[in-house]
PDB file of N, CA and C in Angstrom:
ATOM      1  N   UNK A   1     241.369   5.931   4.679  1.00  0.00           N
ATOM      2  CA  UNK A   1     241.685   5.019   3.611  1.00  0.00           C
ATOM      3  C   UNK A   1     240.654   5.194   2.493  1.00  0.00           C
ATOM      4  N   UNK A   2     240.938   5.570   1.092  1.00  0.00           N
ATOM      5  CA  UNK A   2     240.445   5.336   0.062  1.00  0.00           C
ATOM      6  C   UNK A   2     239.410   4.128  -0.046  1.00  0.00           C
ATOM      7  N   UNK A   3     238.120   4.645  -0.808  1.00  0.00           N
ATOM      8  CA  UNK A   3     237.517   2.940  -1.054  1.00  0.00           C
ATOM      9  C   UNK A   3     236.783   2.949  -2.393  1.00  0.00           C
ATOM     10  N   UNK A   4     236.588   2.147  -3.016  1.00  0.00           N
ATOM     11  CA  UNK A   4     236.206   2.234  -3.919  1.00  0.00           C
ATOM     12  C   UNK A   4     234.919   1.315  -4.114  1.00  0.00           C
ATOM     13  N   UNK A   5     234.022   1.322  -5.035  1.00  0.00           N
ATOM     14  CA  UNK A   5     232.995   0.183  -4.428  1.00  0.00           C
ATOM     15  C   UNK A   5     232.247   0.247  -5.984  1.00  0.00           C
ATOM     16  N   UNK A   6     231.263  -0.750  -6.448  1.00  0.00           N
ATOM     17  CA  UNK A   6     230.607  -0.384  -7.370  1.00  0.00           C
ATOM     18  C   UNK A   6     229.218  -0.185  -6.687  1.00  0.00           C
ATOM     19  N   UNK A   7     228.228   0.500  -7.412  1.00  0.00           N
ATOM     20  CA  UNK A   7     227.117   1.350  -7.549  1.00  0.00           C
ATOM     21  C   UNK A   7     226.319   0.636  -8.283  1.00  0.00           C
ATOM     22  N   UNK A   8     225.638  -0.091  -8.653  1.00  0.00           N
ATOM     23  CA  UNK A   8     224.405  -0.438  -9.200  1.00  0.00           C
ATOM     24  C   UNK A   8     225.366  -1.208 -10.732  1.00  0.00           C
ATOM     25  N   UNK A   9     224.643  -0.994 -11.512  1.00  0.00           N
ATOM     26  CA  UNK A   9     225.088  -1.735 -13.138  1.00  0.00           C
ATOM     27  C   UNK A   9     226.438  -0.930 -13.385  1.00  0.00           C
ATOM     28  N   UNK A  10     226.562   0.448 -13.808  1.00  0.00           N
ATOM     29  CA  UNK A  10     227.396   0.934 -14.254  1.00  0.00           C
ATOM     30  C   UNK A  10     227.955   2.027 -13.695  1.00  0.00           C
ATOM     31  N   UNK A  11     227.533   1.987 -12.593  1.00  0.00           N
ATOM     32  CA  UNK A  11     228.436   3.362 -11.353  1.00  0.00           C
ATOM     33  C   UNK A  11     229.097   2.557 -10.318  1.00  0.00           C
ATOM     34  N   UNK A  12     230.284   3.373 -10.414  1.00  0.00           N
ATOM     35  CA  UNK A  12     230.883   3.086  -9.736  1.00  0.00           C
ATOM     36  C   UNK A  12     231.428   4.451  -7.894  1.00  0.00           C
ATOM     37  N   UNK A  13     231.278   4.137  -7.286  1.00  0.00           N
ATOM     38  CA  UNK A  13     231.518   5.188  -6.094  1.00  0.00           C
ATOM     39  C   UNK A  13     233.053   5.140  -5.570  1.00  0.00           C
ATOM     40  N   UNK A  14     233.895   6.113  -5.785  1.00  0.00           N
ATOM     41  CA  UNK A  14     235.175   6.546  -5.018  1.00  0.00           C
ATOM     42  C   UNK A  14     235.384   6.931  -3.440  1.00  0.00           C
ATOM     43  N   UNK A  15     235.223   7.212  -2.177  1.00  0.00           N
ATOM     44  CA  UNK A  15     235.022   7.517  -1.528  1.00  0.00           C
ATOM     45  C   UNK A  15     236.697   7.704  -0.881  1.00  0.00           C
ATOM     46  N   UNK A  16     237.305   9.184  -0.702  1.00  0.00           N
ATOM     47  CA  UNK A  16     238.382   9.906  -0.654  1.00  0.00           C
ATOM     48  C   UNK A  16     238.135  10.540   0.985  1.00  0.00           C
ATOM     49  N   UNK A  17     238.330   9.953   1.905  1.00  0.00           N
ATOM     50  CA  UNK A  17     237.895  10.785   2.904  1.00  0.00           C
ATOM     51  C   UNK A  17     238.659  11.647   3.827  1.00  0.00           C
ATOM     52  N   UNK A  18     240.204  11.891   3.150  1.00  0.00           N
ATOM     53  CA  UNK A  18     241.350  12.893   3.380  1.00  0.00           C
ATOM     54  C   UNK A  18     241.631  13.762   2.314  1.00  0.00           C
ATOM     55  N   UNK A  19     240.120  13.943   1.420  1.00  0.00           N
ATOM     56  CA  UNK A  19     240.393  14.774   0.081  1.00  0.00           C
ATOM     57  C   UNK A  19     239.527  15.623   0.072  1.00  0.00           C
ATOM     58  N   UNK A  20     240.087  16.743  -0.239  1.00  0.00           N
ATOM     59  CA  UNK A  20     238.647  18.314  -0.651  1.00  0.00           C
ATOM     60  C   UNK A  20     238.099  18.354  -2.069  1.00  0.00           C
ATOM     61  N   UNK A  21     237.593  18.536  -1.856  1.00  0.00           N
ATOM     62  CA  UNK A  21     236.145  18.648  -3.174  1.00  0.00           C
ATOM     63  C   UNK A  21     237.336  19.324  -4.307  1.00  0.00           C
ATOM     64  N   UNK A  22     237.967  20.077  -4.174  1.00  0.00           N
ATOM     65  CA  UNK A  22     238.870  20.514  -5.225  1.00  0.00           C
ATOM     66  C   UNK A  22     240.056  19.135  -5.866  1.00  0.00           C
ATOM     67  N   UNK A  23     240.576  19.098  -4.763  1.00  0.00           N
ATOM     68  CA  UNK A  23     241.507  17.538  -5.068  1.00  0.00           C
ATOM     69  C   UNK A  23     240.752  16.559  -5.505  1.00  0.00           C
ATOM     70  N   UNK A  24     239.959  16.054  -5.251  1.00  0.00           N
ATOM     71  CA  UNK A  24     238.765  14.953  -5.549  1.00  0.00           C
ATOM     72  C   UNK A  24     238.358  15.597  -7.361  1.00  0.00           C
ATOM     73  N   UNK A  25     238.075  16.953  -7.540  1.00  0.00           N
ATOM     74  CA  UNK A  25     237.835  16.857  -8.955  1.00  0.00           C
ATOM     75  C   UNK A  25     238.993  17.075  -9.780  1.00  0.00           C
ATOM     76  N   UNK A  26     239.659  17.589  -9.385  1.00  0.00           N
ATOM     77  CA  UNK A  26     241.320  17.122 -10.012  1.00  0.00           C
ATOM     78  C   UNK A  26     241.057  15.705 -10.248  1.00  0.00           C
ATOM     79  N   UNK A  27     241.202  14.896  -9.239  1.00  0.00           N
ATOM     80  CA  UNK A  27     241.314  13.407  -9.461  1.00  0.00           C
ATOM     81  C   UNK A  27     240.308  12.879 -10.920  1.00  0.00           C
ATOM     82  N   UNK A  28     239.082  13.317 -10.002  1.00  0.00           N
ATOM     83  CA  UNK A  28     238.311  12.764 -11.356  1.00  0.00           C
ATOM     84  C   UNK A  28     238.452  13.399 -12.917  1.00  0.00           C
ATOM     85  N   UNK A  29     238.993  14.115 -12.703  1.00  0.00           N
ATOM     86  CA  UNK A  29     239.576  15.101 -14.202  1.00  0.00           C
ATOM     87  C   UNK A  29     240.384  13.983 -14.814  1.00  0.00           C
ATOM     88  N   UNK A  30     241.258  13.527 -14.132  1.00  0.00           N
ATOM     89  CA  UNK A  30     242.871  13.085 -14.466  1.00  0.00           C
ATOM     90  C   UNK A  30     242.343  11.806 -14.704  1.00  0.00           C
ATOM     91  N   UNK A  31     241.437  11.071 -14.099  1.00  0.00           N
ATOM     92  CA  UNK A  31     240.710   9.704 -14.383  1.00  0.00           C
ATOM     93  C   UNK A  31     239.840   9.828 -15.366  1.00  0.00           C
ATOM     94  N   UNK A  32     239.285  10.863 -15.846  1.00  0.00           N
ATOM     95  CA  UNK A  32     238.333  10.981 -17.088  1.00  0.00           C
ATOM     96  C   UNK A  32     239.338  11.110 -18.004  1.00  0.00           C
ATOM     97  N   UNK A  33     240.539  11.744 -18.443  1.00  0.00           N
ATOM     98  CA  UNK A  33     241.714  11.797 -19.612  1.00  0.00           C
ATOM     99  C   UNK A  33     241.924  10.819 -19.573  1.00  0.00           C
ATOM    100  N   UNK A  34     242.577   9.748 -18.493  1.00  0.00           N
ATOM    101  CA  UNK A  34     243.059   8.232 -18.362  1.00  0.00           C
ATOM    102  C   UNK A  34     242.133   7.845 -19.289  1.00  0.00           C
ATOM    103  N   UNK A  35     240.590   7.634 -18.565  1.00  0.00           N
ATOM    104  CA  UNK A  35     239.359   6.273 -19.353  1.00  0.00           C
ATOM    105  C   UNK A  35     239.558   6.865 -21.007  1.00  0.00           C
ATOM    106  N   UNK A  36     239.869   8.363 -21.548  1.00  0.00           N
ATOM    107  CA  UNK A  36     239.267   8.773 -22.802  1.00  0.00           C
ATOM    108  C   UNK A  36     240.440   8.452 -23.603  1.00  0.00           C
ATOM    109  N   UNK A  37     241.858   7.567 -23.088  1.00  0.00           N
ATOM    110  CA  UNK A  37     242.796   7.433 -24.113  1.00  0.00           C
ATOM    111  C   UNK A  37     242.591   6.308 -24.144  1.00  0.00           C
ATOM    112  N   UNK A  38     241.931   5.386 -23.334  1.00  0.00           N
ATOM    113  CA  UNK A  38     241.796   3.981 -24.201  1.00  0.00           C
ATOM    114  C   UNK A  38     240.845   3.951 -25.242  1.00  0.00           C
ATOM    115  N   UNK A  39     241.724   2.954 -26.734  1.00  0.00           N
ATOM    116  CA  UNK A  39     241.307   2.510 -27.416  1.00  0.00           C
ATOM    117  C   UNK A  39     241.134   1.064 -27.685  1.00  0.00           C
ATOM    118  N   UNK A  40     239.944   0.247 -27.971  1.00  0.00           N
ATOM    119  CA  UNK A  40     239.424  -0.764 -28.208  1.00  0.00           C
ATOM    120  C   UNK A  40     239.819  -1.001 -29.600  1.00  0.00           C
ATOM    121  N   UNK A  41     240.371  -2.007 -29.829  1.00  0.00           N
ATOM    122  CA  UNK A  41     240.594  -2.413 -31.535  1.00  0.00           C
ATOM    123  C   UNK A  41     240.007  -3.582 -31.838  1.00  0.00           C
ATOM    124  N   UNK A  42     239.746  -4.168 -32.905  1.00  0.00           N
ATOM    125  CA  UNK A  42     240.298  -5.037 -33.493  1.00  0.00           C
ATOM    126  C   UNK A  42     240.094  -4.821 -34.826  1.00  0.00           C
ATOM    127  N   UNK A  43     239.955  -5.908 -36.079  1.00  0.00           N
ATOM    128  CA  UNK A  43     240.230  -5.731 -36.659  1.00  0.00           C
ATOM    129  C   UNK A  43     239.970  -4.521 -38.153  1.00  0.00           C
ATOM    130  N   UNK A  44     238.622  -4.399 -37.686  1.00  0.00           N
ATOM    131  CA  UNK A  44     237.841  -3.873 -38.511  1.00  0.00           C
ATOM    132  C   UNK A  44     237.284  -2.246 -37.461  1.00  0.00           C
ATOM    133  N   UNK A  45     237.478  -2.309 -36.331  1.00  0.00           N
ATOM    134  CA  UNK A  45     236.569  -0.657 -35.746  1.00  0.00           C
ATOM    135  C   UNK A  45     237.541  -0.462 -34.940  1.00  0.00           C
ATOM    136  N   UNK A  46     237.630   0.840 -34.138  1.00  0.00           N
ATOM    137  CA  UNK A  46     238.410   0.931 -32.840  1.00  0.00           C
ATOM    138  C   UNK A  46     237.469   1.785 -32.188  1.00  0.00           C
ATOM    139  N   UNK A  47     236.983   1.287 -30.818  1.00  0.00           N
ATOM    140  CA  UNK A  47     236.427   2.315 -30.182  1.00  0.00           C
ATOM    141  C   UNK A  47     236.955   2.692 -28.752  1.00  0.00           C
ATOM    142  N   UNK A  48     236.352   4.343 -28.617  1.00  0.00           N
ATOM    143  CA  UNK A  48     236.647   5.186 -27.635  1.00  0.00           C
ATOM    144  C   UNK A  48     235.763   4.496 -26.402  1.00  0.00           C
ATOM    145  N   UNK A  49     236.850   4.716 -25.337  1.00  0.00           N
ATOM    146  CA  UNK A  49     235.717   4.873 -24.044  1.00  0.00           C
ATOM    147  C   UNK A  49     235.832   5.967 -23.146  1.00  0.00           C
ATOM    148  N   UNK A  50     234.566   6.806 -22.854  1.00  0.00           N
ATOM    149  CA  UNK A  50     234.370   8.316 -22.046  1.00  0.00           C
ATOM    150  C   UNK A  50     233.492   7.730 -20.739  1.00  0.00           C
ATOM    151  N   UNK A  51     234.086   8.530 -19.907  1.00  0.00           N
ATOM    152  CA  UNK A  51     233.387   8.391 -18.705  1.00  0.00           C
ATOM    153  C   UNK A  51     232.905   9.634 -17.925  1.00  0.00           C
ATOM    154  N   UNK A  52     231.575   9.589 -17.521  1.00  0.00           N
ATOM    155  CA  UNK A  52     231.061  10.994 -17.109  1.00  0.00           C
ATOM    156  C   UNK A  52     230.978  11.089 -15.355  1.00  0.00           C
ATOM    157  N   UNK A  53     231.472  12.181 -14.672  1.00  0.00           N
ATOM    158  CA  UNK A  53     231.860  11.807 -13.302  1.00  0.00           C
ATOM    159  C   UNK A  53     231.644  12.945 -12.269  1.00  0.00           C
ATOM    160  N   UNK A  54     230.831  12.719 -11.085  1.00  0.00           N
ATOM    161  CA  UNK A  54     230.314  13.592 -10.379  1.00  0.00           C
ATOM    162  C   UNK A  54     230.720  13.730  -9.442  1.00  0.00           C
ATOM    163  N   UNK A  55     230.719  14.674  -8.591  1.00  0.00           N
ATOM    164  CA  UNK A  55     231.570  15.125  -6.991  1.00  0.00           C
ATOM    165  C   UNK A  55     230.894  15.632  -6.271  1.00  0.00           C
ATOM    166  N   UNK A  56     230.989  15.265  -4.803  1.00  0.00           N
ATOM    167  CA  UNK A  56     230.575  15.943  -4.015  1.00  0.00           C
ATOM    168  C   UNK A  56     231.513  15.402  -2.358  1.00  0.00           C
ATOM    169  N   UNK A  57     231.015  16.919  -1.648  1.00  0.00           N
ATOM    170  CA  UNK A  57     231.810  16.471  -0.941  1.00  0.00           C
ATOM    171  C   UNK A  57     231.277  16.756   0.962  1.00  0.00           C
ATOM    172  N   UNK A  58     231.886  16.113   1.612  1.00  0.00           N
ATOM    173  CA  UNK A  58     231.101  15.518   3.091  1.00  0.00           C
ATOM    174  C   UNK A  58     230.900  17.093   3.855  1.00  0.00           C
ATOM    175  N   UNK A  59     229.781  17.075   4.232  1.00  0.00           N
ATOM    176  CA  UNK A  59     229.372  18.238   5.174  1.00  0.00           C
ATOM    177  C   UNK A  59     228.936  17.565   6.281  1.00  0.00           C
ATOM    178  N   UNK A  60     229.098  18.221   7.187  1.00  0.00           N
ATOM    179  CA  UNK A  60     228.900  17.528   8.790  1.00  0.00           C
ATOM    180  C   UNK A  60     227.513  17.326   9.010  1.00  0.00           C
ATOM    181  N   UNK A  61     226.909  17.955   8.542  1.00  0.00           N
ATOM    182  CA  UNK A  61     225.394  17.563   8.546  1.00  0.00           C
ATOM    183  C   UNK A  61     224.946  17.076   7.741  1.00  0.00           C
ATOM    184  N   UNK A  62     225.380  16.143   6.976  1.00  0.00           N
ATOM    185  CA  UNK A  62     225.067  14.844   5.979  1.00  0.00           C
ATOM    186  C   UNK A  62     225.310  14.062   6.296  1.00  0.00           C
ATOM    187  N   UNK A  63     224.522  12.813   6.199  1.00  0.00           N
ATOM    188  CA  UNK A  63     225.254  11.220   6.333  1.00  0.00           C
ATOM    189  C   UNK A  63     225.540  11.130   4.966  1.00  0.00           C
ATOM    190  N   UNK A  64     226.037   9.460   4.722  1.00  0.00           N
ATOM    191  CA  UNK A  64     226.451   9.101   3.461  1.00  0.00           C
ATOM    192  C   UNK A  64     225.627   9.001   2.210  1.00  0.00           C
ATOM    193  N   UNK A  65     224.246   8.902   2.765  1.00  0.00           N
ATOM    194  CA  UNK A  65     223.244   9.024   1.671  1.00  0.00           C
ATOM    195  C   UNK A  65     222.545  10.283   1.004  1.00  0.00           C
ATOM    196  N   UNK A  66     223.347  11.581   1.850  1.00  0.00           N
ATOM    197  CA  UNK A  66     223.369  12.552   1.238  1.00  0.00           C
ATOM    198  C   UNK A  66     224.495  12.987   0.087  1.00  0.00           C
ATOM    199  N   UNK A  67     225.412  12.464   0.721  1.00  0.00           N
ATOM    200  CA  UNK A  67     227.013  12.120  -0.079  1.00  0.00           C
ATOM    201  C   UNK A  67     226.761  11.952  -0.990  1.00  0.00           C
ATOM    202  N   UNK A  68     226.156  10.391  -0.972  1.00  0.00           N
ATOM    203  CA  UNK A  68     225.846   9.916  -2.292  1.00  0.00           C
ATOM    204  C   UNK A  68     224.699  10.529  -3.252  1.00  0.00           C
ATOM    205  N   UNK A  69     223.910  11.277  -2.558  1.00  0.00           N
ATOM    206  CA  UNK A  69     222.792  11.426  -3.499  1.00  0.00           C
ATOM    207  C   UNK A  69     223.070  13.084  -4.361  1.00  0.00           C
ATOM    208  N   UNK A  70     224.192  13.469  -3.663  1.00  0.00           N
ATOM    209  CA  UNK A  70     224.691  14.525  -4.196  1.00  0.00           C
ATOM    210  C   UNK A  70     225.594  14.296  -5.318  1.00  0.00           C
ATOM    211  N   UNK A  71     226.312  13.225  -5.310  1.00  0.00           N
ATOM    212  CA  UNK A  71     227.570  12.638  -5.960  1.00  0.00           C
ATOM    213  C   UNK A  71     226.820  12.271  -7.751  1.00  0.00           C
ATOM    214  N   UNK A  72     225.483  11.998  -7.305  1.00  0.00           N
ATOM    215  CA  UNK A  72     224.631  11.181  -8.344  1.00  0.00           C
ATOM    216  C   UNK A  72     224.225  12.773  -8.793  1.00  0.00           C
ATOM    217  N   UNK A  73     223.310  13.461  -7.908  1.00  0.00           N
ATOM    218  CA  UNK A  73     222.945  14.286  -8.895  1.00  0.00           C
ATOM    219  C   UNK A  73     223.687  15.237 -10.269  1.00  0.00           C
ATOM    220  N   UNK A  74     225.245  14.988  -9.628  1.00  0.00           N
ATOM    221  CA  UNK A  74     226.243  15.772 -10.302  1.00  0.00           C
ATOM    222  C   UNK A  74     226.981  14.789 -11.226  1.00  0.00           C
ATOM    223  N   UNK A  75     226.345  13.002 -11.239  1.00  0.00           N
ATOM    224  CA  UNK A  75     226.895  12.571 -12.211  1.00  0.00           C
ATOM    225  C   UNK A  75     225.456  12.714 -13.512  1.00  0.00           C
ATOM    226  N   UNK A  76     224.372  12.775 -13.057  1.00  0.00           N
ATOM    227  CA  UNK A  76     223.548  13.394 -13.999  1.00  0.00           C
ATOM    228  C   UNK A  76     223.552  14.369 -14.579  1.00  0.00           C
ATOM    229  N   UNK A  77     223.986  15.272 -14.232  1.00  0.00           N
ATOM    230  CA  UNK A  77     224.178  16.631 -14.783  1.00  0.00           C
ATOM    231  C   UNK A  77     225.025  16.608 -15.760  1.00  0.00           C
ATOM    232  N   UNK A  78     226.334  15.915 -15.594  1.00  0.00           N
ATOM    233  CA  UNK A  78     227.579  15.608 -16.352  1.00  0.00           C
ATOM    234  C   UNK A  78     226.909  15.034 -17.711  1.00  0.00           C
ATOM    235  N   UNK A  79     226.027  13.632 -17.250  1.00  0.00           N
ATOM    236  CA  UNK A  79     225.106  12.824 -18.468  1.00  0.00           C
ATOM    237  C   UNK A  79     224.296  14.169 -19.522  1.00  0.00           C
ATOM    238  N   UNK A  80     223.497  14.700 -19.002  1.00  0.00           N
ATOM    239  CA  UNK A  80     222.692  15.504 -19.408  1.00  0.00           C
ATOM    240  C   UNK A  80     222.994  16.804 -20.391  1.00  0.00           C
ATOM    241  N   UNK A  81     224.414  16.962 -19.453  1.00  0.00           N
ATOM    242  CA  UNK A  81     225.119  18.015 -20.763  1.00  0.00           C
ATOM    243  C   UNK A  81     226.042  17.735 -21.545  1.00  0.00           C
ATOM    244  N   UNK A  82     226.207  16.686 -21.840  1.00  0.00           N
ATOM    245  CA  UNK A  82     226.959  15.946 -23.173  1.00  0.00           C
ATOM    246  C   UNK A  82     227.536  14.977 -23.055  1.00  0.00           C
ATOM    247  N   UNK A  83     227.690  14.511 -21.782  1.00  0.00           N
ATOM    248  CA  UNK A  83     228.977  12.934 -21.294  1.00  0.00           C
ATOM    249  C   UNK A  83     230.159  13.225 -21.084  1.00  0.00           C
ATOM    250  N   UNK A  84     230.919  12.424 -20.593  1.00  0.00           N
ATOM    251  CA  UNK A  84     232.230  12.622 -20.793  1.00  0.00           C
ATOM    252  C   UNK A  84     232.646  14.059 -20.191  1.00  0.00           C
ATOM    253  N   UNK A  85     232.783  14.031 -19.035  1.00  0.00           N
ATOM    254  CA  UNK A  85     233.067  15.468 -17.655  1.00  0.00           C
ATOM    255  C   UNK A  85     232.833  15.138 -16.603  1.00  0.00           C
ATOM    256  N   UNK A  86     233.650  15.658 -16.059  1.00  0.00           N
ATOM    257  CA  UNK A  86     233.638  15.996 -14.409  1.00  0.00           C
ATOM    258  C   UNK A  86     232.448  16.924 -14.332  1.00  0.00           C
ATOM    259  N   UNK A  87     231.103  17.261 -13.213  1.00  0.00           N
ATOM    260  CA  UNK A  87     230.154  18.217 -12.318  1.00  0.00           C
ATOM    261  C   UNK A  87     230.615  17.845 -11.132  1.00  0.00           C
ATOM    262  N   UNK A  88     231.264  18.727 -10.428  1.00  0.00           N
ATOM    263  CA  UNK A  88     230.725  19.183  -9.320  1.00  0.00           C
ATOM    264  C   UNK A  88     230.206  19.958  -8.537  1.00  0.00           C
ATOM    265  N   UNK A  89     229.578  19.292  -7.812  1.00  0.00           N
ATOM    266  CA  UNK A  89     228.231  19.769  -6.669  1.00  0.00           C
ATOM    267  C   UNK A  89     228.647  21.018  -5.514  1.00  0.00           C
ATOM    268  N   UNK A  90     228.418  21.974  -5.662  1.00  0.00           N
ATOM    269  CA  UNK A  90     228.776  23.138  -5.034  1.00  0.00           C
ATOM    270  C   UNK A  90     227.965  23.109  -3.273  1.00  0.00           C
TER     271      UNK A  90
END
């Protein structure tokens, strides 16, 4: 079963555990186009929202805090080289 959970202030964690690292960044691809077509209006500005999004995926010799700490390093990477992208963690 899918779970979803939030992460601290502004991360949020997906956790796909019938999905391969390839399907999983598909996903987050298709969820980064979703977040980048909303527009915020009102009367006077409209703004964009981008979301930057990292992957990784379960090796038998990891627990979850490797998961996660892999998941993070590849949402930094994403931050670091311009925002708004999918990294994933090889």
């Amino acid at each position: 079963m899918d779970k979803v959970a939030r992460w601290g202030g502004e991360e949020f964690l997906i956790f796909l555990p019938e999905t391969n690292k390839q399907q999983a960044s598909h996903l987050a691809e298709k969820l980064r186009l979703a977040i980048s077509d909303i527009k915020l209006t009102n009367k006077t500005h409209t703004l964009t929202v981008t979301v930057s999004l990292g992957v990784s995926e379960y090796q038998h010799q990891s627990d979850y805090k490797d998961l996660v700490k892999q998941a993070d390093l590849a949402l930094y990477k994403a931050k670091e080289s311009g925002r708004n992208q999918v990294i994933c963690i090889d």
